[in-house]
N, C-alpha and C. Protein backbone atom coordinates (compact mmCIF):
# COMPACT_ATOMS: atom_id res chain seq x y z
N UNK A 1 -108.98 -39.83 -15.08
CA UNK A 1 -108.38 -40.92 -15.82
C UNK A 1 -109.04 -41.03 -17.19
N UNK A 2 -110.29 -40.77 -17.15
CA UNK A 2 -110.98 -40.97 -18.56
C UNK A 2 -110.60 -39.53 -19.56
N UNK A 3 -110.24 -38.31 -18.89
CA UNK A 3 -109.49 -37.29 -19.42
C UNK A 3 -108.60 -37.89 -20.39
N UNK A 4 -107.71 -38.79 -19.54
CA UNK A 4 -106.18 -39.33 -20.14
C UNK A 4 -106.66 -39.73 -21.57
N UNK A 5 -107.49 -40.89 -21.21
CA UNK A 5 -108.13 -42.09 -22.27
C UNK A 5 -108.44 -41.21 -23.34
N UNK A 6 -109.17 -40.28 -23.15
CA UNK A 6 -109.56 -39.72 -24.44
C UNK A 6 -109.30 -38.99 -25.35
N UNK A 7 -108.60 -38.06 -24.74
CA UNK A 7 -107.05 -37.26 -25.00
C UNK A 7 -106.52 -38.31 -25.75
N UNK A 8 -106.28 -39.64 -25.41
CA UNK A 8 -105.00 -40.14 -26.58
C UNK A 8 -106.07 -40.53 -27.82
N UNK A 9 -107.34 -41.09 -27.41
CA UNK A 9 -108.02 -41.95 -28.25
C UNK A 9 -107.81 -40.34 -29.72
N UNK A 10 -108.62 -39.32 -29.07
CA UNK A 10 -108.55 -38.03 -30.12
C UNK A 10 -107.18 -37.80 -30.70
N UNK A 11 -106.05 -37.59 -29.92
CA UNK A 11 -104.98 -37.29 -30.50
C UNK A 11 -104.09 -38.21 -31.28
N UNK A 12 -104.20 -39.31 -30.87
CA UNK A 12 -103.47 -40.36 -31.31
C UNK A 12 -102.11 -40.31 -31.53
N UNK A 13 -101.31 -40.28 -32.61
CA UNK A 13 -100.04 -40.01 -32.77
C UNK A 13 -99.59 -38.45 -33.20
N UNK A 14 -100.69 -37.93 -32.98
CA UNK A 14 -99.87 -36.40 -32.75
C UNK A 14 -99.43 -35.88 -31.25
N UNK A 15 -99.70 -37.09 -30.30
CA UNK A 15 -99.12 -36.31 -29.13
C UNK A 15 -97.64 -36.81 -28.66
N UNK A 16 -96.78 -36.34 -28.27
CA UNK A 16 -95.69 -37.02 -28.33
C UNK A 16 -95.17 -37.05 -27.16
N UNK A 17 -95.81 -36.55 -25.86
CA UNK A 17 -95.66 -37.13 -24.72
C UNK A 17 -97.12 -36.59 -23.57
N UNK A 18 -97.19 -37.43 -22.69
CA UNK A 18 -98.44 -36.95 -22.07
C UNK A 18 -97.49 -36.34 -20.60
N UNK A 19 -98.32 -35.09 -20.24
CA UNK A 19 -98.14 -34.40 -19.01
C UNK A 19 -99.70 -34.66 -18.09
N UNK A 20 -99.71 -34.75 -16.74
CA UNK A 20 -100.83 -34.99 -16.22
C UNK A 20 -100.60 -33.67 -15.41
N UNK A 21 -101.18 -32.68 -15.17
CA UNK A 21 -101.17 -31.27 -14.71
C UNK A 21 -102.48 -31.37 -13.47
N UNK A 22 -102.49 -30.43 -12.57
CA UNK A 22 -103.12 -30.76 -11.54
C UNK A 22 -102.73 -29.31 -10.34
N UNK A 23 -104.00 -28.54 -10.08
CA UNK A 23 -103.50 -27.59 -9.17
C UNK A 23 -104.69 -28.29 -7.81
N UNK A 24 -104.09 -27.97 -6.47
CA UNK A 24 -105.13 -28.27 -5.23
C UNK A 24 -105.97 -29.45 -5.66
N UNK A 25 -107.15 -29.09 -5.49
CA UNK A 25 -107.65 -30.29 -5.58
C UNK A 25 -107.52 -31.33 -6.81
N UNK A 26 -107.52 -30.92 -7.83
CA UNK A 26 -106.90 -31.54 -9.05
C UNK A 26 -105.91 -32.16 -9.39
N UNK A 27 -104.75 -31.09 -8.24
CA UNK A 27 -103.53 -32.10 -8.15
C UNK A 27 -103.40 -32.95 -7.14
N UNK A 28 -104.42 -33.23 -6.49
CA UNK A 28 -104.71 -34.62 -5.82
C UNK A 28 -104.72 -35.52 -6.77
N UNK A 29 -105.81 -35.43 -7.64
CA UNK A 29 -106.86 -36.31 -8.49
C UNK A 29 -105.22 -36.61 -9.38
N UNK A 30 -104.43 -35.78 -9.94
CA UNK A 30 -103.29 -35.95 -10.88
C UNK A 30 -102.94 -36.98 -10.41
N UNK A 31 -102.17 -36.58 -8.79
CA UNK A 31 -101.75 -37.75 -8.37
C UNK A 31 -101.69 -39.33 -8.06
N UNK A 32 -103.58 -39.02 -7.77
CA UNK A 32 -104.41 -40.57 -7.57
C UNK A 32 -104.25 -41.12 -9.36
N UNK A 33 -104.48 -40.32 -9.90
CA UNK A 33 -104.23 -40.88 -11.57
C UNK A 33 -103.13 -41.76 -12.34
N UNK A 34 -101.88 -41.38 -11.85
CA UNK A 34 -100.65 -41.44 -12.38
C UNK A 34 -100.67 -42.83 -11.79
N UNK A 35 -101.02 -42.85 -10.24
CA UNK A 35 -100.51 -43.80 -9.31
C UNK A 35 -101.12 -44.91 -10.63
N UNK A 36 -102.36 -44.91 -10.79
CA UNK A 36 -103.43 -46.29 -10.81
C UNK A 36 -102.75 -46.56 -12.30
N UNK A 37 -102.82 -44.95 -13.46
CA UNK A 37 -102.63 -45.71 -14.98
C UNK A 37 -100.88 -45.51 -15.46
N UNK A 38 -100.13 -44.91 -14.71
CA UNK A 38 -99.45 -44.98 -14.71
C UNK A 38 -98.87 -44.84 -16.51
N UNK A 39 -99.08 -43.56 -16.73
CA UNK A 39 -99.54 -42.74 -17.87
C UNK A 39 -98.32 -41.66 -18.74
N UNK A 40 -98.27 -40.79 -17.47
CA UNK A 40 -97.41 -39.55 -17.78
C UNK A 40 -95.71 -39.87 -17.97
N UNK A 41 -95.69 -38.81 -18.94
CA UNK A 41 -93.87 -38.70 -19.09
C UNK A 41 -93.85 -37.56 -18.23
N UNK A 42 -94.18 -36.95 -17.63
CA UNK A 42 -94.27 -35.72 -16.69
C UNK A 42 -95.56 -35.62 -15.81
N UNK A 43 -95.41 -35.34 -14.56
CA UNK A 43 -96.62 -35.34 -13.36
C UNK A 43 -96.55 -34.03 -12.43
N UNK A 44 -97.09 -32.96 -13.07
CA UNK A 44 -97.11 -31.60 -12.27
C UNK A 44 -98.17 -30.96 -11.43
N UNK A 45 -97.68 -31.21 -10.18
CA UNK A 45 -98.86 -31.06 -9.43
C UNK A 45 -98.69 -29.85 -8.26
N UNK A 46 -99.55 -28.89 -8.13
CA UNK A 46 -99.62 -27.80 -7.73
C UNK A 46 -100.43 -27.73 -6.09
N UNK A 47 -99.41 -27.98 -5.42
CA UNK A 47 -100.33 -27.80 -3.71
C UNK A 47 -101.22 -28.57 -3.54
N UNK A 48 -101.20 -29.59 -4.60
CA UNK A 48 -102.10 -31.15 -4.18
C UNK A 48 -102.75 -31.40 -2.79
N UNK A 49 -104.52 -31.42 -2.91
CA UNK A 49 -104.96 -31.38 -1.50
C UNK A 49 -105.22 -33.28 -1.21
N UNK A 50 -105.91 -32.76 0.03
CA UNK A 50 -105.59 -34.52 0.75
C UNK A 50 -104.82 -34.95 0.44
N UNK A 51 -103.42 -34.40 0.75
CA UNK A 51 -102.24 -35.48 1.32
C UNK A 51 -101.93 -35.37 3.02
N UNK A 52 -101.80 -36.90 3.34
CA UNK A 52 -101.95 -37.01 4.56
C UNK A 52 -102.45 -36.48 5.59
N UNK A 53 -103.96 -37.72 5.21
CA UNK A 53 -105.24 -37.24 5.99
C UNK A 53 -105.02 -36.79 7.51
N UNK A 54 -104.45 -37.76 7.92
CA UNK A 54 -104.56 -37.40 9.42
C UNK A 54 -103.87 -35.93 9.69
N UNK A 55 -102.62 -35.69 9.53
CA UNK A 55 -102.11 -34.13 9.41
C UNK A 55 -102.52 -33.00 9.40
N UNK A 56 -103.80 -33.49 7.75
CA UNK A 56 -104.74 -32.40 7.57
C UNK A 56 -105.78 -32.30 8.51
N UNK A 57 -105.81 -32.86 9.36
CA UNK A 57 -107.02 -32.89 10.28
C UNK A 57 -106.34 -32.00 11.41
N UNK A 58 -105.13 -31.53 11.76
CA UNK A 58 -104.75 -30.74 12.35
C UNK A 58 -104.40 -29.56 11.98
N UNK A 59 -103.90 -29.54 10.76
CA UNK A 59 -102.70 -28.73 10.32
C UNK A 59 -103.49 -27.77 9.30
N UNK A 60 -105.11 -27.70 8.89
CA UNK A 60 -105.69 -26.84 8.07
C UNK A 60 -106.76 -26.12 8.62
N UNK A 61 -106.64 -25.12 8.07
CA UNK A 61 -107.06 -23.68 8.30
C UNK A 61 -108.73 -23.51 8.15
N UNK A 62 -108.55 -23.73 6.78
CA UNK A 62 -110.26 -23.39 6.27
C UNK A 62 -110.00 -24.43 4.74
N UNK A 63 -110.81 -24.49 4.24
CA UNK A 63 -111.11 -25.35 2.88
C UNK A 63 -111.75 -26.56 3.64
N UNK A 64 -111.33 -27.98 2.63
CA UNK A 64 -112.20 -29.03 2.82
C UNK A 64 -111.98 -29.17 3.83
N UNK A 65 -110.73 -29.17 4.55
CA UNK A 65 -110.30 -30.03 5.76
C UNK A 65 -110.60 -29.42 7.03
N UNK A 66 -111.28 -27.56 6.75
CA UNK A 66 -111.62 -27.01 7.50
C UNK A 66 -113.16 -27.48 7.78
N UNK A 67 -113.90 -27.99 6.75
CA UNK A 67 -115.40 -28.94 6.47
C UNK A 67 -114.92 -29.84 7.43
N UNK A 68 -114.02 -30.94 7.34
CA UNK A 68 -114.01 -32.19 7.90
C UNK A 68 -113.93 -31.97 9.02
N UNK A 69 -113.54 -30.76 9.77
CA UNK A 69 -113.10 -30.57 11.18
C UNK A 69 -114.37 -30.67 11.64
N UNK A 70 -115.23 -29.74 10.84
CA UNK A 70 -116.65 -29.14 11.53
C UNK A 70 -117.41 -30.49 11.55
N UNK A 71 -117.52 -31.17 10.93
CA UNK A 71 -118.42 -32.24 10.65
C UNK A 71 -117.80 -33.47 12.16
N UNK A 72 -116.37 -33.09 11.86
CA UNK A 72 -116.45 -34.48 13.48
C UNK A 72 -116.43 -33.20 14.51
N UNK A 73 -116.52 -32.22 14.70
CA UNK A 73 -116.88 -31.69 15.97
C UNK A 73 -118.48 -31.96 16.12
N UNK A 74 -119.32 -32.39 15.39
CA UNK A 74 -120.77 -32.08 15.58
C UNK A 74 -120.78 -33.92 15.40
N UNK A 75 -119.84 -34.49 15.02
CA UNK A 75 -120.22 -36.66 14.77
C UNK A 75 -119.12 -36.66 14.96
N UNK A 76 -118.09 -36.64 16.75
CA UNK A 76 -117.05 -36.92 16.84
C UNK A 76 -116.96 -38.66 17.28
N UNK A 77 -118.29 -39.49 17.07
CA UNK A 77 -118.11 -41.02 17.22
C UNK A 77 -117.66 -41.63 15.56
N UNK A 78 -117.80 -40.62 14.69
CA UNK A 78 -117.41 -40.87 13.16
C UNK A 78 -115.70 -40.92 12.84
N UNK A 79 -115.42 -39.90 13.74
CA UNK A 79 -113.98 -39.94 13.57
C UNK A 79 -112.80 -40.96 13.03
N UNK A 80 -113.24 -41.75 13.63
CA UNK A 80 -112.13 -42.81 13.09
C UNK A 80 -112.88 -43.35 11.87
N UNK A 81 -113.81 -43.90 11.73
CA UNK A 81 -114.46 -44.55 10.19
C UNK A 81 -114.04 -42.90 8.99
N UNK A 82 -114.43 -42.31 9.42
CA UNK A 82 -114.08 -41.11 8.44
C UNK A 82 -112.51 -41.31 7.74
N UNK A 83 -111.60 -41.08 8.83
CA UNK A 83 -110.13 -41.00 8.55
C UNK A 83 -109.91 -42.69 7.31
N UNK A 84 -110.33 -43.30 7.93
CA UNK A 84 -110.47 -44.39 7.34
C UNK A 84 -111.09 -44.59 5.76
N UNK A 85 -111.61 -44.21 5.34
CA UNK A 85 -112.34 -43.73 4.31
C UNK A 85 -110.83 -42.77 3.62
N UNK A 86 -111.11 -41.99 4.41
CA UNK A 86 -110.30 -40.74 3.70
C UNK A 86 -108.99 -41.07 3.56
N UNK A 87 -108.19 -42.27 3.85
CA UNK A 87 -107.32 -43.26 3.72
C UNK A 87 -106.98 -43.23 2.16
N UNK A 88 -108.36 -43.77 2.03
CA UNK A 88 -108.17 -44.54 0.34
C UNK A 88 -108.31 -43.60 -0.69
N UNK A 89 -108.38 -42.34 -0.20
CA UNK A 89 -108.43 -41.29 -1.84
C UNK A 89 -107.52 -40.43 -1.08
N UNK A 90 -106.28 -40.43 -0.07
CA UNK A 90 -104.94 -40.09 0.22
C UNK A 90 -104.01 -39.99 -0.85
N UNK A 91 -103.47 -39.15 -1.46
CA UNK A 91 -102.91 -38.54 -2.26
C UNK A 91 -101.18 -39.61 -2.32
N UNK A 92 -101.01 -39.18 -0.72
CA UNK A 92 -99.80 -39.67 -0.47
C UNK A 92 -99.46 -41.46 -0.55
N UNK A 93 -100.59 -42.27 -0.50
CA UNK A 93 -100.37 -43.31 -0.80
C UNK A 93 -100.55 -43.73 -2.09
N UNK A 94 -100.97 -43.23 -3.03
CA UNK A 94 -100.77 -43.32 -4.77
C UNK A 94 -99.27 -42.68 -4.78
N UNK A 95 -98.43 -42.14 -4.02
CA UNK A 95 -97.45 -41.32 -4.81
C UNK A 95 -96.07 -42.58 -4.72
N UNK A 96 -96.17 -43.53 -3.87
CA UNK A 96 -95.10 -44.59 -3.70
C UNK A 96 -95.13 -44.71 -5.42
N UNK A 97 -96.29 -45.30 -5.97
CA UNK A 97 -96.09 -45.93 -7.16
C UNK A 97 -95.69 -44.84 -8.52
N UNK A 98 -95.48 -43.89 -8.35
CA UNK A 98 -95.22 -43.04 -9.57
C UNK A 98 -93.59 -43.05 -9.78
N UNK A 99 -93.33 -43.26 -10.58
CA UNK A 99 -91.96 -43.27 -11.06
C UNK A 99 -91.34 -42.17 -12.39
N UNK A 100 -92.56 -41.49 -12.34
CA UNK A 100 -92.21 -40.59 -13.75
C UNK A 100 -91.74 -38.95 -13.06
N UNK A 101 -90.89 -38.41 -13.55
CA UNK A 101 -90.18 -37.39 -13.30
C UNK A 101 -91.88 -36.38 -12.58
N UNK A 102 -91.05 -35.93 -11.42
CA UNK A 102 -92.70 -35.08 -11.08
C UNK A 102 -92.16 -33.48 -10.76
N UNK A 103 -92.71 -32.45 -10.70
CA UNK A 103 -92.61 -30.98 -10.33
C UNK A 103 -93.73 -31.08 -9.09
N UNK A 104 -93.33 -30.53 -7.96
CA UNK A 104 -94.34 -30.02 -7.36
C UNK A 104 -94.32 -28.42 -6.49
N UNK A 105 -95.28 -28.32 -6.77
CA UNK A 105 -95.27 -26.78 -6.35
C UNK A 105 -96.39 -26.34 -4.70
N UNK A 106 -95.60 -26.17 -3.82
CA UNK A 106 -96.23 -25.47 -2.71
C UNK A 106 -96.18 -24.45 -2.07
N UNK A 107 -96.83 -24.17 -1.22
CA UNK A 107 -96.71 -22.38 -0.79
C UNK A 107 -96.52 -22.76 0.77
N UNK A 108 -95.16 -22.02 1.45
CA UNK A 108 -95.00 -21.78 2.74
C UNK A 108 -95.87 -21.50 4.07
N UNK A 109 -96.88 -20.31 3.10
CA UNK A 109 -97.87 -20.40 4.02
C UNK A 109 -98.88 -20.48 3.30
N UNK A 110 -99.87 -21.62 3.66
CA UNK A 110 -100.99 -21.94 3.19
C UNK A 110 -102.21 -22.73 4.14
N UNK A 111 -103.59 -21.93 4.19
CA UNK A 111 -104.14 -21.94 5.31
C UNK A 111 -105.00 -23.69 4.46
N UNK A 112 -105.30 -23.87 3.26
CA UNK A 112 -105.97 -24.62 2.74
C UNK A 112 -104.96 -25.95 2.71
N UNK A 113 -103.97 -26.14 2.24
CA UNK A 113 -103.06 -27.14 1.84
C UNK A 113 -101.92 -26.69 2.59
N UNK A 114 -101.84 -27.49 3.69
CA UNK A 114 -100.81 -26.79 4.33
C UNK A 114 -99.31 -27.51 3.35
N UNK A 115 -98.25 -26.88 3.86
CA UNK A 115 -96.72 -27.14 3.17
C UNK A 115 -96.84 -29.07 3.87
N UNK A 116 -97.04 -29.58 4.89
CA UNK A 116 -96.25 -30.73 5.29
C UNK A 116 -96.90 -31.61 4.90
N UNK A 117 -98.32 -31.47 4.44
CA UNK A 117 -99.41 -32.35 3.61
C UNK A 117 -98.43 -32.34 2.11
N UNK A 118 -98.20 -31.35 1.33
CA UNK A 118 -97.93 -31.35 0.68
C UNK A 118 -96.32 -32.51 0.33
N UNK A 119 -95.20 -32.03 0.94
CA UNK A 119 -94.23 -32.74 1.52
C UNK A 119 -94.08 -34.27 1.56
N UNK A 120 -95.26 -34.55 2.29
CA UNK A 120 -95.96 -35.94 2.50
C UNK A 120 -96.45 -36.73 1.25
N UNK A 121 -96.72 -36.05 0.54
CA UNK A 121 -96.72 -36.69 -0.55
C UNK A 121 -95.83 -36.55 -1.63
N UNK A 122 -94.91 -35.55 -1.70
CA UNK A 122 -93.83 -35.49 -2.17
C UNK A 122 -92.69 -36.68 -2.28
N UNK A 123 -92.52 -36.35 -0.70
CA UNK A 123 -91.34 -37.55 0.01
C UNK A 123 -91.53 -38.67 -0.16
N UNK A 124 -93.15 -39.36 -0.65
CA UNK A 124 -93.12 -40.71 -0.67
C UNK A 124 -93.09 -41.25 -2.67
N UNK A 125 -92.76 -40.04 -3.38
CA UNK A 125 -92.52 -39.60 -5.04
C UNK A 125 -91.53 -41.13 -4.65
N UNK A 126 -91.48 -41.97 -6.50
CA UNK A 126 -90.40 -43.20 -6.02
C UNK A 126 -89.78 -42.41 -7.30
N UNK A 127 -89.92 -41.66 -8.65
CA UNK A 127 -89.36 -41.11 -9.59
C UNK A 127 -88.78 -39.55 -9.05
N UNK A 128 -88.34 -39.35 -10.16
CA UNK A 128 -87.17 -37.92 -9.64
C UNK A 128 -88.12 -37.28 -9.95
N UNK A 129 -87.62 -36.45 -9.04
CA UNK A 129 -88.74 -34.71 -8.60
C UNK A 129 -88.19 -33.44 -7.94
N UNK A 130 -88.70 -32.53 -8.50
CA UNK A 130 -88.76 -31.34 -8.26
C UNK A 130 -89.57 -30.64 -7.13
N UNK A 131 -88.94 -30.19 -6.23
CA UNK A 131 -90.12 -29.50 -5.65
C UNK A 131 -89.44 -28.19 -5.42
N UNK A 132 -90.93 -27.10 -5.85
CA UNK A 132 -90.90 -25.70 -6.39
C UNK A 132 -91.55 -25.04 -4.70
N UNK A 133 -90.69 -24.22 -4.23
CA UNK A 133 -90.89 -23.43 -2.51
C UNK A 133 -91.27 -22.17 -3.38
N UNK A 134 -92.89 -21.95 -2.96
CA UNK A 134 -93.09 -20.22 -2.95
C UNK A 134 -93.82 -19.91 -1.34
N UNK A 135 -93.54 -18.59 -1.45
CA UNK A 135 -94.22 -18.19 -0.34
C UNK A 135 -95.44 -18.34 0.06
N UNK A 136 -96.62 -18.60 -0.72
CA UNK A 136 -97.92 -18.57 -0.47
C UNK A 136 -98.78 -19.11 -1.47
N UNK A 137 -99.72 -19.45 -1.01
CA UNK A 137 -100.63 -20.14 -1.90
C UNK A 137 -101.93 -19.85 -1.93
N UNK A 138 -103.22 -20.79 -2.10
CA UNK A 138 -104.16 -20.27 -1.86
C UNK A 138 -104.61 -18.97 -0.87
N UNK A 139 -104.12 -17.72 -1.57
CA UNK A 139 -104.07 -16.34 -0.75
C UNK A 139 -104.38 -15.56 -1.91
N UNK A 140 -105.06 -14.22 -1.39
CA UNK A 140 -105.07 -13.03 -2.32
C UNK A 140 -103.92 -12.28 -2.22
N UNK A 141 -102.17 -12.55 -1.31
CA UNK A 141 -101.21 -11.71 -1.43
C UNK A 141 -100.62 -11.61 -2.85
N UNK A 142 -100.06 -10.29 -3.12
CA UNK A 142 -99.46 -10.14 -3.66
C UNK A 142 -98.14 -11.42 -4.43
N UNK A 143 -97.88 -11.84 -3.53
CA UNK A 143 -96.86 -12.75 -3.66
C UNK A 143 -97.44 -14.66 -4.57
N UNK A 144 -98.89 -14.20 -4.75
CA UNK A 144 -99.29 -15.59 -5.47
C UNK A 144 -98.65 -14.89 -7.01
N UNK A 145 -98.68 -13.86 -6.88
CA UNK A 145 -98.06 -13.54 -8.69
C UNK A 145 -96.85 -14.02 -8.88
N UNK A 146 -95.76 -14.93 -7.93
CA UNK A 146 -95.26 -15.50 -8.28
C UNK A 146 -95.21 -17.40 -9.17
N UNK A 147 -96.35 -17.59 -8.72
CA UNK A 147 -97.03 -19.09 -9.01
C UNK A 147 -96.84 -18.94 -10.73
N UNK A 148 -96.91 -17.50 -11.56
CA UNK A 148 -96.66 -17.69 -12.68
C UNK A 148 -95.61 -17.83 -13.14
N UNK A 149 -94.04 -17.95 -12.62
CA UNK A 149 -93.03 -18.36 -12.69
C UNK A 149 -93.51 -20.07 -12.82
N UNK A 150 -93.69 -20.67 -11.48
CA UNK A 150 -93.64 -21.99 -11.82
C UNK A 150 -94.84 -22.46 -12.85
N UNK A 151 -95.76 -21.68 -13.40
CA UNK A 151 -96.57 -22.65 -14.76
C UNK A 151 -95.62 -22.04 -16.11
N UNK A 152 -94.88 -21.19 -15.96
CA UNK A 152 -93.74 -21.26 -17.40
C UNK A 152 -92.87 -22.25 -16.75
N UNK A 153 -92.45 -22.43 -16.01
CA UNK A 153 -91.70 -23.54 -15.94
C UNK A 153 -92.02 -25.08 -15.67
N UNK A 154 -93.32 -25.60 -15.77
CA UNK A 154 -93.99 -26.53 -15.65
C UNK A 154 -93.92 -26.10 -17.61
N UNK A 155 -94.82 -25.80 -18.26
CA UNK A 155 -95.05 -25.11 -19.47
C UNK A 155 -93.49 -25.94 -20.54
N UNK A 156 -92.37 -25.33 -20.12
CA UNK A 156 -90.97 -25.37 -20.75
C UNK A 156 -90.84 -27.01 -20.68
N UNK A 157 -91.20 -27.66 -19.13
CA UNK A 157 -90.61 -29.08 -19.24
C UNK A 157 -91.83 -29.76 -20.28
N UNK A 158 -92.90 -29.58 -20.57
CA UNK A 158 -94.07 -29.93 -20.82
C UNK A 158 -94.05 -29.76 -22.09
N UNK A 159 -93.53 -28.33 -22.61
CA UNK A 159 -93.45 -28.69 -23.98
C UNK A 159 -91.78 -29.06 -25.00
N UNK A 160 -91.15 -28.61 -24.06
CA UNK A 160 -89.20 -29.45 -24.57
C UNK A 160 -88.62 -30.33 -23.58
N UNK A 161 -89.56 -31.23 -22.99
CA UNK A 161 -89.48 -32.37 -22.50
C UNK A 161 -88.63 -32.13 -20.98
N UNK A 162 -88.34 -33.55 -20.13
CA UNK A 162 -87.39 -33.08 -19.38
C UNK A 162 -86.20 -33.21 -19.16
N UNK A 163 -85.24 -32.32 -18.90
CA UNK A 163 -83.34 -32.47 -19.14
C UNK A 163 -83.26 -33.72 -18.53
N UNK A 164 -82.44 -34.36 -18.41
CA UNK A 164 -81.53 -35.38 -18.08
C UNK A 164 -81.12 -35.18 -16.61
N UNK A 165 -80.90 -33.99 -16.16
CA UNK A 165 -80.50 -33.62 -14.77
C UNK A 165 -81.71 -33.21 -13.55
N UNK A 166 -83.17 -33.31 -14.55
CA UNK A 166 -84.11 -33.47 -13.43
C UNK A 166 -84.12 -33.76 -12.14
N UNK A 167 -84.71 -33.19 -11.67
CA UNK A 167 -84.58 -34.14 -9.94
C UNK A 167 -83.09 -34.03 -9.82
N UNK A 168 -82.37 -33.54 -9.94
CA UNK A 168 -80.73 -33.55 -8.82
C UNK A 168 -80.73 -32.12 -8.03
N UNK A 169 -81.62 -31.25 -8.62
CA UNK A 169 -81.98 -30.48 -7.79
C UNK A 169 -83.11 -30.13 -6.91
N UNK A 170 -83.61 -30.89 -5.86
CA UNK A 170 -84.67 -31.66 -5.69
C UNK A 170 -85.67 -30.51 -5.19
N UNK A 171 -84.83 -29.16 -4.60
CA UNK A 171 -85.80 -28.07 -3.83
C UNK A 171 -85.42 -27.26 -4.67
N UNK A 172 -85.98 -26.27 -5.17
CA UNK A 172 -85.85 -24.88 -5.74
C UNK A 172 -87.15 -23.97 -5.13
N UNK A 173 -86.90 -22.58 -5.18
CA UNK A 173 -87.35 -21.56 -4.86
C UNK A 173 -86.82 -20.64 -5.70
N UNK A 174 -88.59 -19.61 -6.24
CA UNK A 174 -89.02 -19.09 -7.00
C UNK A 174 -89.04 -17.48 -6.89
């Protein structure tokens, strides 16, 4: 958020619209951002992690949520105070309040951010949105060389703004 702040304080009237950009964990933080300052003419967020904690406590592979597993298998009386906690920096409950046109981009199979975390915070978007289907994500396949399709096209809305027909096409694949 203090990114945002300062960015305008420096730029001042040479910027002529703000984008809040955000991959995995960052595009959590995008998301928690937008919710609180409610900032962006555009909100692009890339496989955004911690959305819907509880989910991720099943539904991930390895990364943080693969940490959080390990930690209540060894303090499984923590369990519930944890989730609880991990409540309030939930991705998916900042996303009710965003109303500004959003892109989001996830990968089908993804052992770190799974697709329905992602989703989850999608579905609860209250502004029109995009959401970008690739095959994979946090992976060394071949097939992440598609992810550079969606940052030219994050890139295009970001710098010639966004059409009018945003969001009526709500799923695309890349």
């Amino acid at each position: 958020m203090r990114a945002v702040e300062a960015g305008r304080e420096f730029l001042g009237p040479l910027a002529s619209r703000t984008v809040l950009n955000g991959t995995s964990f960052a595009g959590g933080l995008a998301v928690m951002a937008q919710g609180v300052m409610q900032v962006a003419d555009l909100l692009v967020v890339a496989v955004p992690s911690f959305g819907w904690a509880e989910g991720r406590r099943f539904l991930v592979e390895e990364g943080s949520g693969q940490e959080i597993n390990r930690y209540l298998e060894v303090h499984p009386e923590r369990e519930e105070d944890l989730m609880v906690v991990l409540s309030y920096f939930d991705p998916m409950n900042f996303a009710v309040d965003i109303r500004c046109p959003t892109l989001v981009g996830l990968g089908l199979e993804d052992a770190v951010v799974p697709a329905p975390t992602v989703y989850a915070i999608a579905n609860h978007l209250s502004g029109p949105r995009e959401i970008v289907r690739l095959p994979v994500s946090h992976t060394d396949r071949p097939e992440e060389k598609l992810w550079d399709r969606f940052e030219a096209y994050l890139l295009r809305l970001a710098t010639r703004g966004v059409p009018p027909d945003f969001g009526e096409n709500r799923e695309r694949s890349l």
